[in-house]
N, C-alpha and C. Protein backbone atom coordinates (compact mmCIF):
# COMPACT_ATOMS: atom_id res chain seq x y z
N UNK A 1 265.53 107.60 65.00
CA UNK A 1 264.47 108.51 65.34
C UNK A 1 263.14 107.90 64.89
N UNK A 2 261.98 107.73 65.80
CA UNK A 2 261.13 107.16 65.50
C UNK A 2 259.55 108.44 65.11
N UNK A 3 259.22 108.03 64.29
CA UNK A 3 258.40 109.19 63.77
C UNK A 3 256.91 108.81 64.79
N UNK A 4 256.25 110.12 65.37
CA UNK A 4 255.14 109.99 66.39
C UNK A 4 253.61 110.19 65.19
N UNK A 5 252.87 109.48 65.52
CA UNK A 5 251.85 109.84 65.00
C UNK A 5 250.60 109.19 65.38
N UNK A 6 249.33 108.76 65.15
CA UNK A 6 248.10 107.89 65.51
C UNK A 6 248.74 106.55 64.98
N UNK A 7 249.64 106.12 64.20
CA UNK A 7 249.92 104.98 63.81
C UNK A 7 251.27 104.11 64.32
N UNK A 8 251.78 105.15 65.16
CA UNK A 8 253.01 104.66 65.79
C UNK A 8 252.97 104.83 67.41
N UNK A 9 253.06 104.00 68.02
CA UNK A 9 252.63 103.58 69.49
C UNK A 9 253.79 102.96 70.18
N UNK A 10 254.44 103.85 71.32
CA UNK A 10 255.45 102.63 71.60
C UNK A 10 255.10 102.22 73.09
N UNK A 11 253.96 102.07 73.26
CA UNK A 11 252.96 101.66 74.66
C UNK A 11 252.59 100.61 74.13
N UNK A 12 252.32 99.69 73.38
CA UNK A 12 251.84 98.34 73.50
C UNK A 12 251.65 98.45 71.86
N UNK A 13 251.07 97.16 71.39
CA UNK A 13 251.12 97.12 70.05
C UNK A 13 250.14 98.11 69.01
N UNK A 14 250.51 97.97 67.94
CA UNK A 14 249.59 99.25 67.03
C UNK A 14 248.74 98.75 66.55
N UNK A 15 247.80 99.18 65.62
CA UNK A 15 246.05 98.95 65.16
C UNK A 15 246.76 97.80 64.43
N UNK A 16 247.58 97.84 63.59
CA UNK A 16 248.29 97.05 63.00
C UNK A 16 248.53 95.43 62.98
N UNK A 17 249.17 95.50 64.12
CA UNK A 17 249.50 94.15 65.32
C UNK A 17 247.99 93.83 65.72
N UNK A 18 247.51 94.84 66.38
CA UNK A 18 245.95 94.04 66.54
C UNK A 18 245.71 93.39 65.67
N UNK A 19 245.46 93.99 64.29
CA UNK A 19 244.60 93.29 63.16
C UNK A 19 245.29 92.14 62.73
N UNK A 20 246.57 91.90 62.85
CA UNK A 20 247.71 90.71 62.53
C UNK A 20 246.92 90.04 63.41
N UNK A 21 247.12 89.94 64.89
CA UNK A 21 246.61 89.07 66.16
C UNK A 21 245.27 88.20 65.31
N UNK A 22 244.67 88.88 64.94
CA UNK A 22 242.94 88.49 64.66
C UNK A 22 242.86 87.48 63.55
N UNK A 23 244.24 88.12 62.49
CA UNK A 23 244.22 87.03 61.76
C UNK A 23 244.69 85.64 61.92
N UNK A 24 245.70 86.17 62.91
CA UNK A 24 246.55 84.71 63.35
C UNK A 24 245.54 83.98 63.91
N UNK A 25 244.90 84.22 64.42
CA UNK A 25 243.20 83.73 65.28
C UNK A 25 242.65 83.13 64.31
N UNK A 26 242.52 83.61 63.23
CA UNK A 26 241.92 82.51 61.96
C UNK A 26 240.38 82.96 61.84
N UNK A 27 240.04 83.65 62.32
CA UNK A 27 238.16 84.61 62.15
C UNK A 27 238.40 85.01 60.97
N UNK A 28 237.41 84.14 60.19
CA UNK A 28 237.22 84.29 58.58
C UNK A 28 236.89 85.62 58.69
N UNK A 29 235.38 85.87 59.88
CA UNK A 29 234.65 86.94 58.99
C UNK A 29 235.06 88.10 59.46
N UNK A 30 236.27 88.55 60.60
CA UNK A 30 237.70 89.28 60.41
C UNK A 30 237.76 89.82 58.96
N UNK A 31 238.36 88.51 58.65
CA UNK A 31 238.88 88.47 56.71
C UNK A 31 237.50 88.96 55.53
N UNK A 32 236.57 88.65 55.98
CA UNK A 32 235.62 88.95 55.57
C UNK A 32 235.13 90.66 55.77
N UNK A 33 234.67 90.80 56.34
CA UNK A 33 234.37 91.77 56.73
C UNK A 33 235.66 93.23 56.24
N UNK A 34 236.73 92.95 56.55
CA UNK A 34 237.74 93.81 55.73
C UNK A 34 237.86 93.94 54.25
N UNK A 35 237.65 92.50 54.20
CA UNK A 35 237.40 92.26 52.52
C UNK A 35 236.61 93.27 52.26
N UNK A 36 235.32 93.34 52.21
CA UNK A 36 233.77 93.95 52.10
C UNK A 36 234.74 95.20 51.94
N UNK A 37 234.77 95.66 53.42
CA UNK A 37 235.11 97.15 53.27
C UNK A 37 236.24 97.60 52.44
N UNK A 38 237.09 96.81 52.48
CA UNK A 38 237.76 97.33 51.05
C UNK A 38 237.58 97.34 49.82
N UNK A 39 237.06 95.80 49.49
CA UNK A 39 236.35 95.59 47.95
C UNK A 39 235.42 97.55 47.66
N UNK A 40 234.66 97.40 48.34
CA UNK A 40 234.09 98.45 48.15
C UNK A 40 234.76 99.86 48.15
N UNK A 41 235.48 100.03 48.99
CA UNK A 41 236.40 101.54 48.68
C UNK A 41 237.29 101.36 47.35
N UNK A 42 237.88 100.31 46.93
CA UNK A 42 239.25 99.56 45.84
C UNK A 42 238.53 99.49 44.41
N UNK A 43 236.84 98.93 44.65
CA UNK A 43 236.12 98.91 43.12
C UNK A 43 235.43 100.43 42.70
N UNK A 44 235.23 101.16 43.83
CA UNK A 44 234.36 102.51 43.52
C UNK A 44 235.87 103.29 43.04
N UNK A 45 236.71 103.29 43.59
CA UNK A 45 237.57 103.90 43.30
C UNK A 45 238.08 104.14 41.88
N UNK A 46 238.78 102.99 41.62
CA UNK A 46 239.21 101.97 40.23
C UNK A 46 238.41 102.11 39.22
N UNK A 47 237.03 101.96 39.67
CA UNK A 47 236.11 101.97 38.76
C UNK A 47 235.41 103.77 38.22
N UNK A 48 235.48 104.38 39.08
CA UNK A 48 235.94 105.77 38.78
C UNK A 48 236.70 106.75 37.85
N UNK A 49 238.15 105.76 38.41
CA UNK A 49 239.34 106.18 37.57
C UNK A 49 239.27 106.12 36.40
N UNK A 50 238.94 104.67 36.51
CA UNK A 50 239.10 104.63 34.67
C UNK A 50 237.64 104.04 34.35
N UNK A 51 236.62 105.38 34.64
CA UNK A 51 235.67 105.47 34.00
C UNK A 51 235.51 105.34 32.47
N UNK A 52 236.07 105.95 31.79
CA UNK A 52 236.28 106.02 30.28
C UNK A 52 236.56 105.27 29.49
N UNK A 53 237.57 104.25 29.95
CA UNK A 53 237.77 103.12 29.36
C UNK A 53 237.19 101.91 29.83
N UNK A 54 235.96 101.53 31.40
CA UNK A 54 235.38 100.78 31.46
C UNK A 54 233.65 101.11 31.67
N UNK A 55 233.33 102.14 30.49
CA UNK A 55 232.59 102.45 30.77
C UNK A 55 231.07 102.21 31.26
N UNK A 56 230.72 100.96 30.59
CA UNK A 56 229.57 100.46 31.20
C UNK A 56 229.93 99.73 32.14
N UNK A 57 230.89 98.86 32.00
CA UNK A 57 231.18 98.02 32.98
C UNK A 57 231.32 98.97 34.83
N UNK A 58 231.62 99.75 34.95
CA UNK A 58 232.11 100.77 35.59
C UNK A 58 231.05 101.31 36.28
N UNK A 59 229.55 101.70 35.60
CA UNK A 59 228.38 101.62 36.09
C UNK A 59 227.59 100.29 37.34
N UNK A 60 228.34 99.26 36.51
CA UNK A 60 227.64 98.20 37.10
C UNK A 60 228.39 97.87 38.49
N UNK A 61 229.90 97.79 37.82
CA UNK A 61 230.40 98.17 39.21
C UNK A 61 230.54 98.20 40.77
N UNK A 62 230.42 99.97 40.16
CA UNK A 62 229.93 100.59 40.91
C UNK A 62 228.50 100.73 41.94
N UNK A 63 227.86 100.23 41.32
CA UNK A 63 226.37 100.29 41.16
C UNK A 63 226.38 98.03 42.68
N UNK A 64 226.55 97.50 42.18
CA UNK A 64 227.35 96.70 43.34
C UNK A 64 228.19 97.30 44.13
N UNK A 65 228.90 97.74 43.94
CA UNK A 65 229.49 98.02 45.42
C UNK A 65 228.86 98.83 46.08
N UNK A 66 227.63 99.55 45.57
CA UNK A 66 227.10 100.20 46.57
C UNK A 66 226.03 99.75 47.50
N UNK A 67 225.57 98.13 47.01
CA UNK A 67 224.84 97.39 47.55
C UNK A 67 225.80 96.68 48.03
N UNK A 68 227.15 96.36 48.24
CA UNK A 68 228.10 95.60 49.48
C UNK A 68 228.53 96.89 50.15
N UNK A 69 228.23 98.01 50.06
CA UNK A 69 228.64 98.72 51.04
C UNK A 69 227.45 99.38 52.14
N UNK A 70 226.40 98.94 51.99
CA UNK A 70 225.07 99.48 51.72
C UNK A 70 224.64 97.93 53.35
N UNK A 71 225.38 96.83 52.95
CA UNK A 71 225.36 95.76 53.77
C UNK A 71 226.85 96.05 54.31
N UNK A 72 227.54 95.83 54.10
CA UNK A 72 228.47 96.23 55.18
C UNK A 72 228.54 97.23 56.35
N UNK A 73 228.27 98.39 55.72
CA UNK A 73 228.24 99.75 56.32
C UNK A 73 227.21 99.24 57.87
N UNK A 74 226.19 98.65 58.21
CA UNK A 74 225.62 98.78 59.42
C UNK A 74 226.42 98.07 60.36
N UNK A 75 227.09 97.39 60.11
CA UNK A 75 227.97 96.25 60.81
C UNK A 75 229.20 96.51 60.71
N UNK A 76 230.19 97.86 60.02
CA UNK A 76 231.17 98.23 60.09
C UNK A 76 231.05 99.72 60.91
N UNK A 77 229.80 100.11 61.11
CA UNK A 77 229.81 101.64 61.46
C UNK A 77 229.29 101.99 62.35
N UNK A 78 229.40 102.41 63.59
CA UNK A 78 227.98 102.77 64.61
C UNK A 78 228.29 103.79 65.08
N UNK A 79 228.89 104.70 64.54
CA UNK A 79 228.74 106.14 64.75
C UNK A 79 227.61 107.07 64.32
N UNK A 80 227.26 106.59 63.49
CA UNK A 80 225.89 107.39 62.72
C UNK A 80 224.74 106.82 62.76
N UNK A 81 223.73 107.52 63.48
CA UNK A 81 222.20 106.97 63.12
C UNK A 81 221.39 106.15 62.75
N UNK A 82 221.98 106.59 61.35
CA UNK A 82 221.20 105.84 59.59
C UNK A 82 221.90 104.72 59.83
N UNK A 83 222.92 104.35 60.39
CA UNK A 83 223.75 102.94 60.09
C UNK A 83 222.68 102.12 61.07
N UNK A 84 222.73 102.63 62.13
CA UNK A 84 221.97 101.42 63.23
C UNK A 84 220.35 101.43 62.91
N UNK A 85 220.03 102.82 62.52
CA UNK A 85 218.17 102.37 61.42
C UNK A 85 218.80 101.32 60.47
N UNK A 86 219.72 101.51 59.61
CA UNK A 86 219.36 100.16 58.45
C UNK A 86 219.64 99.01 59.04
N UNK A 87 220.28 99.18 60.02
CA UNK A 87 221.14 97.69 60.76
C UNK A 87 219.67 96.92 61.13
N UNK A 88 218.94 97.01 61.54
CA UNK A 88 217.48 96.76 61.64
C UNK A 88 216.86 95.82 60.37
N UNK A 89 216.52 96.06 59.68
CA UNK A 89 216.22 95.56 58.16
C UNK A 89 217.44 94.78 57.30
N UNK A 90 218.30 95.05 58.08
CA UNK A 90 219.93 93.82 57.64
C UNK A 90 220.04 92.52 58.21
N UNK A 91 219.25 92.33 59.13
CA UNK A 91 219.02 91.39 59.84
C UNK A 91 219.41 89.87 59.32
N UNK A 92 218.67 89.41 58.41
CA UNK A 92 218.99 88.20 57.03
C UNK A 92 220.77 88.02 56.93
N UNK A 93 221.14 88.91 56.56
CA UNK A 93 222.68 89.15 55.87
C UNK A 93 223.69 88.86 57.50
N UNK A 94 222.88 88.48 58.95
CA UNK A 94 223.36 87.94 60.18
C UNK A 94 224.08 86.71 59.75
N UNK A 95 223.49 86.18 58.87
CA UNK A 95 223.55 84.52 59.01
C UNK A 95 224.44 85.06 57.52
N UNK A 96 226.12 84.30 58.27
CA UNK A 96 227.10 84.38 57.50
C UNK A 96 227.43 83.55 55.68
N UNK A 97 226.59 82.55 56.00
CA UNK A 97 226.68 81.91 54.45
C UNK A 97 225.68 82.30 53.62
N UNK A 98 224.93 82.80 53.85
CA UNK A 98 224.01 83.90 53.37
C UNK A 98 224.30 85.03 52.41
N UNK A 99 225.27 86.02 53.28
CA UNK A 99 225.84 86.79 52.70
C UNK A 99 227.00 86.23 52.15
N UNK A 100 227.89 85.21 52.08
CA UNK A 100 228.77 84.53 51.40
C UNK A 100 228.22 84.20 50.22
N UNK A 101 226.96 83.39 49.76
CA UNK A 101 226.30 83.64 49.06
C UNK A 101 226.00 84.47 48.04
N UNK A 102 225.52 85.61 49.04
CA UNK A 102 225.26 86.48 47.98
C UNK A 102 226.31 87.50 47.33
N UNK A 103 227.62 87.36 47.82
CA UNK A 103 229.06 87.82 47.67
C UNK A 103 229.43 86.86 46.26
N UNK A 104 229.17 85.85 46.31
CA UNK A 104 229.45 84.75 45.21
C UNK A 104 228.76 85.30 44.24
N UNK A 105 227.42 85.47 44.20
CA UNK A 105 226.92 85.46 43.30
C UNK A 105 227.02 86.84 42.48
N UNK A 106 227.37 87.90 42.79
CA UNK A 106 227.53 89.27 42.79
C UNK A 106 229.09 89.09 42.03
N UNK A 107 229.87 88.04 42.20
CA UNK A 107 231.06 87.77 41.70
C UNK A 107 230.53 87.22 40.46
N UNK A 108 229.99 86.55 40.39
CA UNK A 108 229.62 85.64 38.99
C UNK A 108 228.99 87.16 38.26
N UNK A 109 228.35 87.63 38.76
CA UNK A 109 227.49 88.39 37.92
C UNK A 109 228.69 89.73 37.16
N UNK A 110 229.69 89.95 38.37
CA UNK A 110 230.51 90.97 37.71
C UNK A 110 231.22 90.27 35.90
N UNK A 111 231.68 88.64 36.59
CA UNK A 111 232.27 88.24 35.31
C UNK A 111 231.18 87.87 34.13
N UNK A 112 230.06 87.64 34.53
CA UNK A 112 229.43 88.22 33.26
C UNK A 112 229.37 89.66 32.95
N UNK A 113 229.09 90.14 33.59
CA UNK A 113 229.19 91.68 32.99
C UNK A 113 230.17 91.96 31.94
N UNK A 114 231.51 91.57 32.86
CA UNK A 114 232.97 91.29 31.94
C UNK A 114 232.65 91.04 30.47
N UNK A 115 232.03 89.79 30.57
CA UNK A 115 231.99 88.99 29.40
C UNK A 115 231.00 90.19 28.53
N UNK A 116 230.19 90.08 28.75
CA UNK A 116 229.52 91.18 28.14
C UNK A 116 229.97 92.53 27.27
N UNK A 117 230.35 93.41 28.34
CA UNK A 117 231.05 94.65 27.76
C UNK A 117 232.04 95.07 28.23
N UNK A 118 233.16 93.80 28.75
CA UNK A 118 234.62 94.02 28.67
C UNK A 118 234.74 95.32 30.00
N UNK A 119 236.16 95.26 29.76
CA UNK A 119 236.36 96.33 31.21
C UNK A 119 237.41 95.60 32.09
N UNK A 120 238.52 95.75 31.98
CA UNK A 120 240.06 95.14 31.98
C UNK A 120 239.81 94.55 33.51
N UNK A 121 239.44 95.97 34.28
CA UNK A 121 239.66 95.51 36.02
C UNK A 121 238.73 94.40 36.45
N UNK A 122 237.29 94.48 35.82
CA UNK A 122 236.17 93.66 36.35
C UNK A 122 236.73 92.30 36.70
N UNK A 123 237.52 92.03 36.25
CA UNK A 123 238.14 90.05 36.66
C UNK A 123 238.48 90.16 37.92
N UNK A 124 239.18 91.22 38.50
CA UNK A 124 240.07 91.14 39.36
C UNK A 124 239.13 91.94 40.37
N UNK A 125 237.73 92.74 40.02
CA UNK A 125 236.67 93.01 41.22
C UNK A 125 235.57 91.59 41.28
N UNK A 126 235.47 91.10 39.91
CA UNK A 126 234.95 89.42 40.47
C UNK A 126 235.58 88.59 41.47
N UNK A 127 236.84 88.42 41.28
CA UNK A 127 237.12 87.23 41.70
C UNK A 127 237.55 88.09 43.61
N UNK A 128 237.51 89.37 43.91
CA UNK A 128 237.69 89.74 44.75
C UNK A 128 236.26 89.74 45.80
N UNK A 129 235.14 89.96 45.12
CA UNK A 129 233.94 89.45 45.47
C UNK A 129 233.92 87.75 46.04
N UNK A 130 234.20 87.06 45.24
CA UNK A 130 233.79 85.87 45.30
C UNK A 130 235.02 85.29 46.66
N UNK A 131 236.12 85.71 46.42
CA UNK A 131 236.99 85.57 47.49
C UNK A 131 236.30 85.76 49.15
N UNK A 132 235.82 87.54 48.70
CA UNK A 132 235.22 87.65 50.34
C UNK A 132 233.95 86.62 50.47
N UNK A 133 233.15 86.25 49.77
CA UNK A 133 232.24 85.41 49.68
C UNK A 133 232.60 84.26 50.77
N UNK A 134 233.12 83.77 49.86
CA UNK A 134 234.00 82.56 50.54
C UNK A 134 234.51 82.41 51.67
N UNK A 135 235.02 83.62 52.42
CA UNK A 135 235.67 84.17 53.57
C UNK A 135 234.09 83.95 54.54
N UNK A 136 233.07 84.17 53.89
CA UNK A 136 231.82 84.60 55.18
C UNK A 136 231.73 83.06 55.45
N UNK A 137 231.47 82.19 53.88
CA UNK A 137 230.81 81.00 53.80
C UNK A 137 231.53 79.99 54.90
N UNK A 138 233.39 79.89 55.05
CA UNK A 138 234.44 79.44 56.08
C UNK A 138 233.72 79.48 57.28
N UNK A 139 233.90 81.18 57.66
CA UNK A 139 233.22 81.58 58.70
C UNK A 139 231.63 80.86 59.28
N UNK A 140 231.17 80.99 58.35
CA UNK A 140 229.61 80.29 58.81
C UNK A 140 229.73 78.39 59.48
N UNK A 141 230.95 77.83 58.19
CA UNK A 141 231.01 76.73 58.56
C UNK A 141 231.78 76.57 59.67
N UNK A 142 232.87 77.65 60.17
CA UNK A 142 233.77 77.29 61.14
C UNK A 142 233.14 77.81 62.26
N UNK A 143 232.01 77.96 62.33
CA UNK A 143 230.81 78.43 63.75
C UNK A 143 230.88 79.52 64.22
N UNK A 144 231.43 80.70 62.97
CA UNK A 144 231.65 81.86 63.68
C UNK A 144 230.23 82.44 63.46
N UNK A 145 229.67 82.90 64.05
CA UNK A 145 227.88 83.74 64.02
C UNK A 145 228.06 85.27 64.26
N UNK A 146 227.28 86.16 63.98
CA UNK A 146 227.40 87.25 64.11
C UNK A 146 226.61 87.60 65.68
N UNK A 147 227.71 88.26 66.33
CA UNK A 147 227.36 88.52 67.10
C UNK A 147 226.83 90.25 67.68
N UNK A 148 226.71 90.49 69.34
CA UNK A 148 226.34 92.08 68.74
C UNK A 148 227.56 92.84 69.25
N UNK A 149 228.75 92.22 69.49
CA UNK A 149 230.16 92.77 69.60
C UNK A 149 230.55 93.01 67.70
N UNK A 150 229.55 92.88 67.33
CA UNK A 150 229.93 93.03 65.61
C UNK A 150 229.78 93.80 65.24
N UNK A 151 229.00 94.27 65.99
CA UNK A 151 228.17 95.90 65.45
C UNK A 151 229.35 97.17 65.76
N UNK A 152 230.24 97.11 66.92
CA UNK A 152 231.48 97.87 66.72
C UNK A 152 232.71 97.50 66.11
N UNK A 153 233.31 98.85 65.97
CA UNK A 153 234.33 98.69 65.22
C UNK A 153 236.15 97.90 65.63
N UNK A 154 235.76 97.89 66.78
CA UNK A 154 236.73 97.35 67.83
C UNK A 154 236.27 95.35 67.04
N UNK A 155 235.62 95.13 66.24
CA UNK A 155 235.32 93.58 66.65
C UNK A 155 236.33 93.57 65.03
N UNK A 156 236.43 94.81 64.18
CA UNK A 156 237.65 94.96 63.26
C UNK A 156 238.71 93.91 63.41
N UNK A 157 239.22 94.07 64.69
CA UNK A 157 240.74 94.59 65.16
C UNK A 157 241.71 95.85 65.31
N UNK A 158 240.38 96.82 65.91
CA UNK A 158 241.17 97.98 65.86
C UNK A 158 240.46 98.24 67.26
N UNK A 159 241.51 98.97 68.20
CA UNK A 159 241.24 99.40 69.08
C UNK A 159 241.05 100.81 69.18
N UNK A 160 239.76 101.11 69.04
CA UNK A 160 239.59 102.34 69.22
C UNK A 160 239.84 103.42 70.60
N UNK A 161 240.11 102.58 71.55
CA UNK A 161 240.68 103.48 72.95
C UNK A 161 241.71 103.63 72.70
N UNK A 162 242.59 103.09 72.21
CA UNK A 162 244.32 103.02 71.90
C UNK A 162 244.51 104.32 70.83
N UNK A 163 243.13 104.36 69.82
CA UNK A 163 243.49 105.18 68.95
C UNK A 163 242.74 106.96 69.34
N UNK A 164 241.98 106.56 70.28
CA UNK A 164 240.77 108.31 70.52
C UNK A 164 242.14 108.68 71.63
N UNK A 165 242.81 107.85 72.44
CA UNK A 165 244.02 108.53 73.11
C UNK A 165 245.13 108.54 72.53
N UNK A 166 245.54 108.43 71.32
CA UNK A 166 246.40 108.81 70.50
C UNK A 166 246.43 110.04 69.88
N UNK A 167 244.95 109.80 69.14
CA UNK A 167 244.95 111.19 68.93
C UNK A 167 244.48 112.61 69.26
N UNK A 168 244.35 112.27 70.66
CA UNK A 168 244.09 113.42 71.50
C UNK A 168 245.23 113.68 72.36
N UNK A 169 246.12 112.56 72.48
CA UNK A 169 247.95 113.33 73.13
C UNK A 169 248.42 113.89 71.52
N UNK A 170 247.97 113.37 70.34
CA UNK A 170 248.66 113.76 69.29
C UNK A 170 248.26 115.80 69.45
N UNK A 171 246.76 115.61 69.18
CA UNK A 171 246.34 117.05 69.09
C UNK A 171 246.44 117.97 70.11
N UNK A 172 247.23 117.62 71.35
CA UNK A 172 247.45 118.57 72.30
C UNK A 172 249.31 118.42 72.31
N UNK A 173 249.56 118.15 71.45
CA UNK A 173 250.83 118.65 71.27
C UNK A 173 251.76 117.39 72.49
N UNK A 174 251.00 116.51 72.79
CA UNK A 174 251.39 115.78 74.34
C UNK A 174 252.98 114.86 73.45
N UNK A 175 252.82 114.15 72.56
CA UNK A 175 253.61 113.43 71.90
C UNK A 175 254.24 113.94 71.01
């Protein structure tokens, strides 16, 4: 028995398989760009949790990821407004070793922080920074450029027609 839902598709492959496809393709800033958006949901989170025991560190954080989400967000989102006003003034952060760059350096700065006033997870939100870093910097060298198929969310690896008719046979009871 196969369970029906927005994530299970037996019409062609799932968001899933897409995003596999993209990687097999080898598009750093694919890898990049997921990176971002997760680093940022994985450190606000984490860093949340165990507010108490990383407490300054946890500020700082936080306080970064809201400037990689702050750059991500116009180029991961175009449903809202405010995303395509800031997308405007993001312009710079186009040019992929740039923001690889500044992903690196935002990594160095977490492990000082570390060093500073301690905070168990910060190693493992540095070196997750510096990873996606690296992912843009590939990208830049392997001639991938930002293009304006970037600006939707389909340039993910997610097909969003596959998924707005999923879950509209889901919510009419169709599946």
């Amino acid at each position: 028995m196969q369970a029906s839902g927005l994530l299970n598709d037996s019409s062609g492959p799932s968001w899933y398989q897409d995003l596999q496809q993209k990687f097999k393709e080898g598009k750093f800033k694919t890898y990049a760009r997921w990176g971002g958006v997760g680093n940022v949901v994985v450190v606000i989170f984490l860093s949340l949790m165990f507010f108490t025991s990383m407490f300054p560190t946890a500020i700082f954080c936080c306080a970064i990821s809201v400037i990689v989400g702050i750059l991500e967000l116009p180029f991961c989102c175009t449903c809202l407004p405010i995303c395509q006003e800031i997308q405007k003034y993001m312009t710079v952060f186009e040019v992929y070793w740039i923001r690889g760059v500044l992903y690196v350096g935002l990594g160095v700065l977490i492990f000082m922080i570390y060093g500073y006033f301690g905070g168990f997870l910060a190693i493992f939100f540095a070196i997750a920074y510096i990873l996606d870093g690296l992912c843009y910097i590939l990208a830049h060298f392997k001639g991938e450029t930002h293009s304006a198929s970037d600006n939707k969310v389909e340039s993910l690896g997610v097909d969003t027609n596959k998924l707005k008719a999923k879950a509209a046979a889901t919510a009419m009871g169709i599946v």
